[in-house]
PDB file of N, CA and C in Angstrom:
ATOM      1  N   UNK A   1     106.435  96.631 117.255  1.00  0.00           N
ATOM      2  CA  UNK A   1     105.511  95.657 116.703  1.00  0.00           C
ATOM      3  C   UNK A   1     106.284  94.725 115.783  1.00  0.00           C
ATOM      4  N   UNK A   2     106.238  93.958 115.750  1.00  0.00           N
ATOM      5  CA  UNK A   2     106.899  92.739 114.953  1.00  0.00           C
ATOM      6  C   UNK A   2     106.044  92.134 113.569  1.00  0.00           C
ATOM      7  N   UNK A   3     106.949  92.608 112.562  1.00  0.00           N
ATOM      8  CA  UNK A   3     106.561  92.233 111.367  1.00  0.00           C
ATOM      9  C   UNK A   3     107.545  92.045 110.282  1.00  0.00           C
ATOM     10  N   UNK A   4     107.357  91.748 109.208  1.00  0.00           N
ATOM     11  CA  UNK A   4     108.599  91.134 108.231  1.00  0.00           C
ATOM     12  C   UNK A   4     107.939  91.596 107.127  1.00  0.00           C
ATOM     13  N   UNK A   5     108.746  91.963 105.999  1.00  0.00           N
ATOM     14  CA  UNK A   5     109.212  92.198 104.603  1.00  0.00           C
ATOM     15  C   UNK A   5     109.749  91.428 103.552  1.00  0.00           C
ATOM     16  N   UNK A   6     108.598  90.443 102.786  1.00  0.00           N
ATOM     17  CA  UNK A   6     109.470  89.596 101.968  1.00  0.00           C
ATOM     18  C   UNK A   6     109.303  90.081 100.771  1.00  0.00           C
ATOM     19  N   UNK A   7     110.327  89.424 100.061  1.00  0.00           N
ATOM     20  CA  UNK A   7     110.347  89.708  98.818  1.00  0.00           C
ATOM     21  C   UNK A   7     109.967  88.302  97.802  1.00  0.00           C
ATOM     22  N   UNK A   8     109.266  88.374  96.985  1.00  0.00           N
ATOM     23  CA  UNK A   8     109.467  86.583  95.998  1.00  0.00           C
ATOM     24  C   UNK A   8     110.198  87.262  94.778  1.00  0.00           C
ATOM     25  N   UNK A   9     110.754  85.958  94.581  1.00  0.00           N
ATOM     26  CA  UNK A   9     111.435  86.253  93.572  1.00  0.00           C
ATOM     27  C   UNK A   9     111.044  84.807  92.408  1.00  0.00           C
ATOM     28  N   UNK A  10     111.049  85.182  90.894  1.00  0.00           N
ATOM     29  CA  UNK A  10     110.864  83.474  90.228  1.00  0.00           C
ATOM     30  C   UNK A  10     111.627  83.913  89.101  1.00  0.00           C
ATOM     31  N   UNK A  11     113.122  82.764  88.858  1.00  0.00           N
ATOM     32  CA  UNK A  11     114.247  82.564  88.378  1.00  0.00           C
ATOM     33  C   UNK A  11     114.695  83.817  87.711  1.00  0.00           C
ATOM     34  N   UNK A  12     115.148  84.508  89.105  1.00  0.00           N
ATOM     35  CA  UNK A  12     116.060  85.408  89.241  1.00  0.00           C
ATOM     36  C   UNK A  12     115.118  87.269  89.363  1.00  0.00           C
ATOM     37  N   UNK A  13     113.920  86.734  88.985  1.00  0.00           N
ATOM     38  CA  UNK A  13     113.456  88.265  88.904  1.00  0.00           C
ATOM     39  C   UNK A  13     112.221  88.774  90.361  1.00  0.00           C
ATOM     40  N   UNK A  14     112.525  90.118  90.214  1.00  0.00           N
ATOM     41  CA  UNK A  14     111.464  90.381  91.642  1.00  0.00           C
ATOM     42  C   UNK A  14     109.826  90.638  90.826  1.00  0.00           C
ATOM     43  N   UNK A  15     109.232  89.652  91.919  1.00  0.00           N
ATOM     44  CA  UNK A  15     107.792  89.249  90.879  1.00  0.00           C
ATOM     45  C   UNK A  15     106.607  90.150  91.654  1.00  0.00           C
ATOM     46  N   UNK A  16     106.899  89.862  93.332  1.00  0.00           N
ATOM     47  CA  UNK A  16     105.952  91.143  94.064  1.00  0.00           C
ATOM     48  C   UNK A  16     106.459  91.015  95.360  1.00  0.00           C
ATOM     49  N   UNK A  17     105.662  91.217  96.584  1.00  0.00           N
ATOM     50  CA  UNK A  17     106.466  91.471  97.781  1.00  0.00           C
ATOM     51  C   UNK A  17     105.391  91.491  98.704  1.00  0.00           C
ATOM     52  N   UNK A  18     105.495  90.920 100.276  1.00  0.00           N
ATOM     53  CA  UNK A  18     104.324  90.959 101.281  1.00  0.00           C
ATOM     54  C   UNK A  18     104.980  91.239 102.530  1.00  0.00           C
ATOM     55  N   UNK A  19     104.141  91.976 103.084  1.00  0.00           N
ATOM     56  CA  UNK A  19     104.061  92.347 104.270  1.00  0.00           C
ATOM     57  C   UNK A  19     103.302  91.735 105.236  1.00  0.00           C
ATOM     58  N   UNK A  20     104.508  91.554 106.451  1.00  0.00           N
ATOM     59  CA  UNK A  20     103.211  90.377 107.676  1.00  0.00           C
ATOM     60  C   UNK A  20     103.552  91.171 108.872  1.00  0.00           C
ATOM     61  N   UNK A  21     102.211  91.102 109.594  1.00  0.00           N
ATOM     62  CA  UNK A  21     101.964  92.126 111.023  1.00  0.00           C
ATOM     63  C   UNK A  21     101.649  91.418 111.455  1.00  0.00           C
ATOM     64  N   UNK A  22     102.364  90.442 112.375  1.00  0.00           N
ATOM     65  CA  UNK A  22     102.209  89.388 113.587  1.00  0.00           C
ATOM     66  C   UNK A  22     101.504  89.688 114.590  1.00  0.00           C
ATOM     67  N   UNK A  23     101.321  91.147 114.797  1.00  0.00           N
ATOM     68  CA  UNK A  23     100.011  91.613 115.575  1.00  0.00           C
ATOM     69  C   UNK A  23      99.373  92.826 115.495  1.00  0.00           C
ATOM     70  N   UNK A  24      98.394  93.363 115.816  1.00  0.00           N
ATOM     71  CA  UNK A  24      97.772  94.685 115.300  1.00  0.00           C
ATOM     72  C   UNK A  24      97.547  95.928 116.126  1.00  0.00           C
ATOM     73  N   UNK A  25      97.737  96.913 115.459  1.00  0.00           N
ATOM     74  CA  UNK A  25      97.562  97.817 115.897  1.00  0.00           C
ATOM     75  C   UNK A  25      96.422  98.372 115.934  1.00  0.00           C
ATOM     76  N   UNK A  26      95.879  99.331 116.314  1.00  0.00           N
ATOM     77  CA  UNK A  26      94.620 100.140 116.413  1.00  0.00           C
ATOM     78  C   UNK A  26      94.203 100.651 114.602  1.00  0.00           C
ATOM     79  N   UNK A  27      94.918 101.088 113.990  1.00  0.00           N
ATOM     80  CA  UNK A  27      95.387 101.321 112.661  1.00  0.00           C
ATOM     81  C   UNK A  27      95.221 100.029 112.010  1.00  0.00           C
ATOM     82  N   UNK A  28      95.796  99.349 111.829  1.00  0.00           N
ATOM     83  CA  UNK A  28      95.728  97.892 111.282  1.00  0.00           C
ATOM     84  C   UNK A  28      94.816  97.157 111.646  1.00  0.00           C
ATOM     85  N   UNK A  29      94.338  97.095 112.756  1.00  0.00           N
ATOM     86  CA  UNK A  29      92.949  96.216 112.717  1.00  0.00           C
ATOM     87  C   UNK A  29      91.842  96.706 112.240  1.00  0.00           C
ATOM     88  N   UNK A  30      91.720  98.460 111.752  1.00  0.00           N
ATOM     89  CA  UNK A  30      90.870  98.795 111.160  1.00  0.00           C
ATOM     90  C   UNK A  30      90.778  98.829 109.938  1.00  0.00           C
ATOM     91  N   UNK A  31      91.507  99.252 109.406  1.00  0.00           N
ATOM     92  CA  UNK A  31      91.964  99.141 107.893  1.00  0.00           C
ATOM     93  C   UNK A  31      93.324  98.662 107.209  1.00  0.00           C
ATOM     94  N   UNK A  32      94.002  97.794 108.020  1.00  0.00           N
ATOM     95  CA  UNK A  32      95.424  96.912 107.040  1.00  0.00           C
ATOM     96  C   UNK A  32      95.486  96.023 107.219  1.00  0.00           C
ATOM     97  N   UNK A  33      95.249  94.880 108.214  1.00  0.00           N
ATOM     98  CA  UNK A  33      94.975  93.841 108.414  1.00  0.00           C
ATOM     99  C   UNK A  33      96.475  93.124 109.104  1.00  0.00           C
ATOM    100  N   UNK A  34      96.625  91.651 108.678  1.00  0.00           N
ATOM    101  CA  UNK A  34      98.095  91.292 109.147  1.00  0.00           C
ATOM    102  C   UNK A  34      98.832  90.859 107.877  1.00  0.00           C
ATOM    103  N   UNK A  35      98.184  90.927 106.705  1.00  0.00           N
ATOM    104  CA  UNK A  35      99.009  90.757 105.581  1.00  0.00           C
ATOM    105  C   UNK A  35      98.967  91.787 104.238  1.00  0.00           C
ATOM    106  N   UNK A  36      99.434  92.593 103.850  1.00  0.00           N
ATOM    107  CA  UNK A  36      99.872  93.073 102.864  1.00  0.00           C
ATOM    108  C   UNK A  36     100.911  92.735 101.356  1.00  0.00           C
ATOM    109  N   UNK A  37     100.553  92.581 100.373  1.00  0.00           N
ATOM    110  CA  UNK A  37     101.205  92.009  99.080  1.00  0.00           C
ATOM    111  C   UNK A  37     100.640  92.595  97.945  1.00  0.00           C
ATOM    112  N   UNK A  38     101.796  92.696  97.013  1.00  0.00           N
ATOM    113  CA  UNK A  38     101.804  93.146  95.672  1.00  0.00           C
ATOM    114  C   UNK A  38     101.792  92.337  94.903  1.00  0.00           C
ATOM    115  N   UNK A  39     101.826  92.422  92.978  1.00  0.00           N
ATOM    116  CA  UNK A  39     102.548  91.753  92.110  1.00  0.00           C
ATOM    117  C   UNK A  39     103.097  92.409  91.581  1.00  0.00           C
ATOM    118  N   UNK A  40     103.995  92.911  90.672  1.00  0.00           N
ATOM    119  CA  UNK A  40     104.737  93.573  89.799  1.00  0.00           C
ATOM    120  C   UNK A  40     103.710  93.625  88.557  1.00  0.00           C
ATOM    121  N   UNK A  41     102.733  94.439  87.551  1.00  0.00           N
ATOM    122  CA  UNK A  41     102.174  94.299  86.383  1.00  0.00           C
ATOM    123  C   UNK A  41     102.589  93.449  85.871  1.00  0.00           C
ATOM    124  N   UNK A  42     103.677  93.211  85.170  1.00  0.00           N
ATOM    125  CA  UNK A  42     104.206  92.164  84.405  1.00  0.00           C
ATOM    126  C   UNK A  42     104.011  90.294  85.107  1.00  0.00           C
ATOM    127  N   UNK A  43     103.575  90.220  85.907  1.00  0.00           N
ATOM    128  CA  UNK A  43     103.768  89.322  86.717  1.00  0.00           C
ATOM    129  C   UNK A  43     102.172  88.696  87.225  1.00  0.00           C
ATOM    130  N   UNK A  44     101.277  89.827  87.348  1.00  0.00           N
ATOM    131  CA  UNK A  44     100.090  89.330  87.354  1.00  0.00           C
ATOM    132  C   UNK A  44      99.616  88.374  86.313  1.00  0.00           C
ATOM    133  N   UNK A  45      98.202  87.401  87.510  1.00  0.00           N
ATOM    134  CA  UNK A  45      97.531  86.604  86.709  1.00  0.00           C
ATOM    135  C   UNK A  45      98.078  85.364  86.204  1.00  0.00           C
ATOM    136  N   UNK A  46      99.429  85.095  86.973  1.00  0.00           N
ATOM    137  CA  UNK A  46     100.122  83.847  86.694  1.00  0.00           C
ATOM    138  C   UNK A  46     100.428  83.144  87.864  1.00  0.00           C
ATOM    139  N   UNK A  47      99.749  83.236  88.964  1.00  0.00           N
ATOM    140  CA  UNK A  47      99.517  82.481  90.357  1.00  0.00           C
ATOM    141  C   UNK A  47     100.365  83.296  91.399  1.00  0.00           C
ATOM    142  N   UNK A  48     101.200  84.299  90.945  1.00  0.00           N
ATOM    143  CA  UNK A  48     102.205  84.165  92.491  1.00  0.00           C
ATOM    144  C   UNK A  48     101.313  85.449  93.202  1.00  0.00           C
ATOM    145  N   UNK A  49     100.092  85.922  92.893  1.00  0.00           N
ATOM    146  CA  UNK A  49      99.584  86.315  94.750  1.00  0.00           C
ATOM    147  C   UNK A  49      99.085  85.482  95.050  1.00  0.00           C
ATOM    148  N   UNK A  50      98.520  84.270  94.725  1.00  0.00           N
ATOM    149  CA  UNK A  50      98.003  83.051  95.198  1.00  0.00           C
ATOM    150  C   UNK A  50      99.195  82.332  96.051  1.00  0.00           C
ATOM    151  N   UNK A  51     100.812  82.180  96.211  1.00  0.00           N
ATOM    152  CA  UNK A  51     101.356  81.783  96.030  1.00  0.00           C
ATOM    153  C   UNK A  51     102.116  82.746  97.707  1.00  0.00           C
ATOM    154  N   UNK A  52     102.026  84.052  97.103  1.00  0.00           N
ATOM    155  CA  UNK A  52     102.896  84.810  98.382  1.00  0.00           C
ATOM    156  C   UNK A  52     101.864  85.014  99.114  1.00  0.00           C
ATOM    157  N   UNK A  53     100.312  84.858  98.717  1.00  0.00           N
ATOM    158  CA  UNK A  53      99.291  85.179 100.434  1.00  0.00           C
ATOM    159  C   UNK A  53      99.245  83.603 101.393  1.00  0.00           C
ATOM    160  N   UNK A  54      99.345  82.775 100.073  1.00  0.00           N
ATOM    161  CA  UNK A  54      99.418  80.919 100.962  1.00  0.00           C
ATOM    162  C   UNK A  54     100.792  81.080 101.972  1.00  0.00           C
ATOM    163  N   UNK A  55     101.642  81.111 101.312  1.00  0.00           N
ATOM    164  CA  UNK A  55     102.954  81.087 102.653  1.00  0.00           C
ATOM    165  C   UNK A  55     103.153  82.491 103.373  1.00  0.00           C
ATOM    166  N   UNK A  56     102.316  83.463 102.606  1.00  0.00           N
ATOM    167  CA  UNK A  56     102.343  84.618 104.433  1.00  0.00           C
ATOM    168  C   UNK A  56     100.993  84.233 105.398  1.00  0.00           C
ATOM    169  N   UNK A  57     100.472  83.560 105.028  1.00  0.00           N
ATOM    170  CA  UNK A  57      99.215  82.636 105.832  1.00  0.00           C
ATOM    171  C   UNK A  57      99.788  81.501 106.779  1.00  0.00           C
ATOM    172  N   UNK A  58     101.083  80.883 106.570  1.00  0.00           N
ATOM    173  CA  UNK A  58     101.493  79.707 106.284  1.00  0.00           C
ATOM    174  C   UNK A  58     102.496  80.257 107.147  1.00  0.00           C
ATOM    175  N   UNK A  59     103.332  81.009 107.600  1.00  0.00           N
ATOM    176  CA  UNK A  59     104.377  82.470 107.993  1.00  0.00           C
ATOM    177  C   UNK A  59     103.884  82.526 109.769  1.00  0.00           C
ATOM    178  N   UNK A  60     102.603  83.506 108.826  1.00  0.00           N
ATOM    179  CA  UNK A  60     101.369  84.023 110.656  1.00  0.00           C
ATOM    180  C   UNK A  60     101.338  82.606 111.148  1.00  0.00           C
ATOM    181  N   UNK A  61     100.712  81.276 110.624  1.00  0.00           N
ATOM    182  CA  UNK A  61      99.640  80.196 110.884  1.00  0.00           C
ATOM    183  C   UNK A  61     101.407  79.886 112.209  1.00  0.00           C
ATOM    184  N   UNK A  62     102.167  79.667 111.580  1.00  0.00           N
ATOM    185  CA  UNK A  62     103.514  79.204 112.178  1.00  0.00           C
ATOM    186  C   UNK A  62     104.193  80.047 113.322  1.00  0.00           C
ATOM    187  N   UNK A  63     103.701  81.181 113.548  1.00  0.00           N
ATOM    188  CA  UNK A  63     104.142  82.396 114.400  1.00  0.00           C
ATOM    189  C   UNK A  63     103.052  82.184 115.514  1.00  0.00           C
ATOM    190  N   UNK A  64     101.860  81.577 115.632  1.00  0.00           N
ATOM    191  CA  UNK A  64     100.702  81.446 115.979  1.00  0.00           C
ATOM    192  C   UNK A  64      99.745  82.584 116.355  1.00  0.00           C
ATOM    193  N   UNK A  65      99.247  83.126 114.957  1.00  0.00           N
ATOM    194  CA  UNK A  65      98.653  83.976 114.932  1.00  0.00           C
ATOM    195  C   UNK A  65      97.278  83.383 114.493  1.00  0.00           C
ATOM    196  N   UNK A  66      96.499  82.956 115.044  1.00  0.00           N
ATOM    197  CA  UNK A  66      95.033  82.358 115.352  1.00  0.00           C
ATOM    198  C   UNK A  66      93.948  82.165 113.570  1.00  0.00           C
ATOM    199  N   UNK A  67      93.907  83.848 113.805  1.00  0.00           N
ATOM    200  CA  UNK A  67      93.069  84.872 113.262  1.00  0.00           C
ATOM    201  C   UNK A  67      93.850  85.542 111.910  1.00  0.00           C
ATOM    202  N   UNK A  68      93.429  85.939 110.870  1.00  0.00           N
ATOM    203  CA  UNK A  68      93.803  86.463 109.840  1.00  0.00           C
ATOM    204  C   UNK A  68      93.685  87.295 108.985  1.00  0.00           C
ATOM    205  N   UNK A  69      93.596  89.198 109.309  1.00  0.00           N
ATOM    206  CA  UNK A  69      92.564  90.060 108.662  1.00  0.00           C
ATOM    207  C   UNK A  69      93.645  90.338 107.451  1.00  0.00           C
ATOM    208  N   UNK A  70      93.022  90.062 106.178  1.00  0.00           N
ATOM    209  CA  UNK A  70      93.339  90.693 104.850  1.00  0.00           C
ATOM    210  C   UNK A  70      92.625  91.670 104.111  1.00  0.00           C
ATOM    211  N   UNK A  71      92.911  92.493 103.990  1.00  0.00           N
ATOM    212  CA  UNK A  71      92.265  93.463 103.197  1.00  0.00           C
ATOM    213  C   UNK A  71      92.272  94.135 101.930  1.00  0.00           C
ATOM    214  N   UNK A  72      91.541  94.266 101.219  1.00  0.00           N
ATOM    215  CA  UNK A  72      91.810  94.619  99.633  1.00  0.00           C
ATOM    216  C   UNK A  72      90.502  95.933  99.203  1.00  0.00           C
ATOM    217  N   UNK A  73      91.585  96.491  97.998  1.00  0.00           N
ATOM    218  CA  UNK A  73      90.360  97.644  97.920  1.00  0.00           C
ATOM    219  C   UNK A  73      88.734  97.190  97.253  1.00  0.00           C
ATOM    220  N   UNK A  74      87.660  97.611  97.163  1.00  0.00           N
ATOM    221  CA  UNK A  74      86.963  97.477  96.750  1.00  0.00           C
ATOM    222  C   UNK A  74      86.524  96.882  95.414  1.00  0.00           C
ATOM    223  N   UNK A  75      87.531  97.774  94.747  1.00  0.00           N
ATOM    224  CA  UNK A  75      87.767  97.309  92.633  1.00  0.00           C
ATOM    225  C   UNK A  75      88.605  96.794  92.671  1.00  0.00           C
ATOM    226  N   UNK A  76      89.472  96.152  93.540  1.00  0.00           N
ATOM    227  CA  UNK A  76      90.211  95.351  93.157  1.00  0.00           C
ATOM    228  C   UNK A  76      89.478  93.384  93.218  1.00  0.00           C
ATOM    229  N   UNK A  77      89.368  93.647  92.128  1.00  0.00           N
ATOM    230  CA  UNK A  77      88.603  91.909  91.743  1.00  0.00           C
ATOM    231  C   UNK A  77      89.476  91.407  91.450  1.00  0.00           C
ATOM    232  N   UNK A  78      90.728  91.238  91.477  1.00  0.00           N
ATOM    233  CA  UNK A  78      91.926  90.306  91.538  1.00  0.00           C
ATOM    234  C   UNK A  78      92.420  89.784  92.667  1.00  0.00           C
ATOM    235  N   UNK A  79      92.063  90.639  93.659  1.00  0.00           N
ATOM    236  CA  UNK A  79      93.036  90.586  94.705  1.00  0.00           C
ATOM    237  C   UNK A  79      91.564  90.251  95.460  1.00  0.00           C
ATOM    238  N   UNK A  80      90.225  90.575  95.255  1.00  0.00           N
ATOM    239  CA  UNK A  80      89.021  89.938  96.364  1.00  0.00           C
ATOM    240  C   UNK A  80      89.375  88.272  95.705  1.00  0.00           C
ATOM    241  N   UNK A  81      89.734  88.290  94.263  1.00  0.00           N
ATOM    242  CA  UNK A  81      89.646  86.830  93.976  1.00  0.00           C
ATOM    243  C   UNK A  81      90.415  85.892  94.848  1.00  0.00           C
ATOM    244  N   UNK A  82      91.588  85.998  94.986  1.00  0.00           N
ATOM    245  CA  UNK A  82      93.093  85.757  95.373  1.00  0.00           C
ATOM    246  C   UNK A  82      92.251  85.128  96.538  1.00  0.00           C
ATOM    247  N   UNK A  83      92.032  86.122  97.640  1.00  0.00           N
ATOM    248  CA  UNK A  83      91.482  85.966  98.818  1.00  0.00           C
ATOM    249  C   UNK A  83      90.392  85.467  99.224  1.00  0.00           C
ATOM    250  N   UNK A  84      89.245  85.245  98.488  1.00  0.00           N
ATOM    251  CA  UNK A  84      88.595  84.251  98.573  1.00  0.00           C
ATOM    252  C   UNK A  84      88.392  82.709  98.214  1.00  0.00           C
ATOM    253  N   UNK A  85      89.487  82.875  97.477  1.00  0.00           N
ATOM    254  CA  UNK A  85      89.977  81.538  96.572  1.00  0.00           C
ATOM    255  C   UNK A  85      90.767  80.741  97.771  1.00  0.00           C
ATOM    256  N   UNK A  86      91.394  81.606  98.939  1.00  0.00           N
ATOM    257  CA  UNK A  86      92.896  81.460  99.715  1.00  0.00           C
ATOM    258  C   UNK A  86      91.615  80.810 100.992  1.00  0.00           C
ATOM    259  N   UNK A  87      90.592  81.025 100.894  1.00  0.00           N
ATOM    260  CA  UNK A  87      89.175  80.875 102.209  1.00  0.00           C
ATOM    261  C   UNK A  87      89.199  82.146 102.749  1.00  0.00           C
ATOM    262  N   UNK A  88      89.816  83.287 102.774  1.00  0.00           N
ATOM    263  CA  UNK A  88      89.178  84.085 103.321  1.00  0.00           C
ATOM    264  C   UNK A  88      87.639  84.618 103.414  1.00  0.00           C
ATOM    265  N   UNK A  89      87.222  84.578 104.405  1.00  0.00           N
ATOM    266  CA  UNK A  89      85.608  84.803 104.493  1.00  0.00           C
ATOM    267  C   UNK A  89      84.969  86.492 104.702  1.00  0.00           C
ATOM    268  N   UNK A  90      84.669  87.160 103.576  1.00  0.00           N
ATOM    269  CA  UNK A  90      84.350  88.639 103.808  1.00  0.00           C
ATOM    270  C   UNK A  90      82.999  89.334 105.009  1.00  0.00           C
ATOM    271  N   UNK A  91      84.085  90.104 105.836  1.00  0.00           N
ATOM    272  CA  UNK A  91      83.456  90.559 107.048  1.00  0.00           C
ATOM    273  C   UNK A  91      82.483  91.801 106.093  1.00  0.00           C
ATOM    274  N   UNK A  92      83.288  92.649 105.884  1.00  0.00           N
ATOM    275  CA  UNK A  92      82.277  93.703 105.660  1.00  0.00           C
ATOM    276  C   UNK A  92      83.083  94.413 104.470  1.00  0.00           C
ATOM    277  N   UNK A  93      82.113  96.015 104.006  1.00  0.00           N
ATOM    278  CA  UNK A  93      82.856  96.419 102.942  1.00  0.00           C
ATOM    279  C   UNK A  93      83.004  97.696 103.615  1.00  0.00           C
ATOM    280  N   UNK A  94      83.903  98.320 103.714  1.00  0.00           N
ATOM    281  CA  UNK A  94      84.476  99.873 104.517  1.00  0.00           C
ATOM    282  C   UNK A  94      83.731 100.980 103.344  1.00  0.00           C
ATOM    283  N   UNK A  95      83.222 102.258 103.905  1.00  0.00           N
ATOM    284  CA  UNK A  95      82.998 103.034 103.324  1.00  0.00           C
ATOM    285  C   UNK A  95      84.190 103.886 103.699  1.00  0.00           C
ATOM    286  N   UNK A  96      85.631 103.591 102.862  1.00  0.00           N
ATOM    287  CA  UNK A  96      86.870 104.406 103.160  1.00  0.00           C
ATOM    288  C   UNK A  96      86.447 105.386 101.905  1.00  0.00           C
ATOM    289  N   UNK A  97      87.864 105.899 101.640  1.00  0.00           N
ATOM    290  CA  UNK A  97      88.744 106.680 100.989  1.00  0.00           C
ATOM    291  C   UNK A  97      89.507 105.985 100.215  1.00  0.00           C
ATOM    292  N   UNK A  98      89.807 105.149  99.336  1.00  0.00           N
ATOM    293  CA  UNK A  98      89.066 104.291  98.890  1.00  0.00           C
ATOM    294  C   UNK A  98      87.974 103.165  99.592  1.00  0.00           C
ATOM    295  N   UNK A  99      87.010 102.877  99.198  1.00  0.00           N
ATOM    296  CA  UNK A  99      86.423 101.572  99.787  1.00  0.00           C
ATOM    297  C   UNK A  99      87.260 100.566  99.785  1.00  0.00           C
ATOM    298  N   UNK A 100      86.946  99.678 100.775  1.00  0.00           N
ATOM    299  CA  UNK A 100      87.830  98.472 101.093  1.00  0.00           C
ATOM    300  C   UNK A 100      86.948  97.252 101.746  1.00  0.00           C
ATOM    301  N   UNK A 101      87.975  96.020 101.341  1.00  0.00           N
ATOM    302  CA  UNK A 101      86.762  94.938 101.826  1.00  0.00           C
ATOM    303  C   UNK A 101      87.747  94.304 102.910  1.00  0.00           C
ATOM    304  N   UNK A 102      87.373  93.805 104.481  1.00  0.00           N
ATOM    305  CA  UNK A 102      87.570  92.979 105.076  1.00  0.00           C
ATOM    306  C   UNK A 102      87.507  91.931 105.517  1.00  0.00           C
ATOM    307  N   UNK A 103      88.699  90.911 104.926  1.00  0.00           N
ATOM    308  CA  UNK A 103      88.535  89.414 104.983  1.00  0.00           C
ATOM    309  C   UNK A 103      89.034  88.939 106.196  1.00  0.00           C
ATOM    310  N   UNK A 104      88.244  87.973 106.561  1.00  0.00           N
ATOM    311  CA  UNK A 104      89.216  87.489 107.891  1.00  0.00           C
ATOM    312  C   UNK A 104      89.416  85.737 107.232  1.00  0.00           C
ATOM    313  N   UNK A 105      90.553  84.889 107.857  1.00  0.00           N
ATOM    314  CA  UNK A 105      91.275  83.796 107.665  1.00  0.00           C
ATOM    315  C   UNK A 105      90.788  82.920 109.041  1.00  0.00           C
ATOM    316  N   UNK A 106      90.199  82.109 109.376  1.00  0.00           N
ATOM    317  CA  UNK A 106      89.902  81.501 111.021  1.00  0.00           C
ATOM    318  C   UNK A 106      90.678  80.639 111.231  1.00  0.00           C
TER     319      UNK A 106
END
C-alpha cells in the first residue's frame, strides 16, 4: 500500500508529523482514514495542524486521490476544530474504543 511519513519542522525544530494513505484498506476505511497527524505539546495551538493537514490534503489532492477520510477522536476538540475549519464535512460519530468522528474531504 503506498503511503508516506512526513515530518514538519519550524526553524530547525520537530513541531509534529503526518501520515498519508494514498489508498485504503479494509482497516483504514473504517477507522484511520487517509491522513494521520500530530503536534508536539509544546507546539500546539499555533497553526501548524492547520498547516500539515492543508498540504497532506494538498499531497493526496496531487496523487489524485478524489475523496478524503480524516479521523479524530471524539474529545479531541482541537483536532474536530482543525478539520472542520480545513472543510471537512462530519459523516458520523463511531461508537469505538475510544469514540471517533469521521470526516470526509470531497
Amino acid at each position: 500500500m503506498h503511503s508516506s511519513f512526513l515530518l514538519a519542522e519550524a526553524d530547525g525544530e520537530l513541531v509534529g508529523r503526518v501520515s498519508l494513505r494514498f489508498e485504503l484498506n479494509e482497516r483504514l476505511a473504517a477507522e484511520g482514514g487517509h491522513i494521520g497527524y500530530g503536534v508536539r505539546p509544546a507546539f500546539r495551538r499555533r497553526g501548524y495542524a492547520t498547516e500539515i493537514l492543508r498540504q497532506g490534503l494538498a499531497l493526496l489532492r496531487a496523487a489524485g486521490v478524489a475523496r478524503v477520510l480524516v479521523v479524530c477522536n471524539d474529545d479531541n476538540a482541537g483536532s474536530a476544530t482543525v478539520i472542520e475549519r480545513a472543510g471537512g464535512v462530519l459523516e458520523s460519530v463511531v461508537d469505538g474504543d475510544p469514540p471517533f468522528r469521521r470526516y470526509w474531504f470531497p
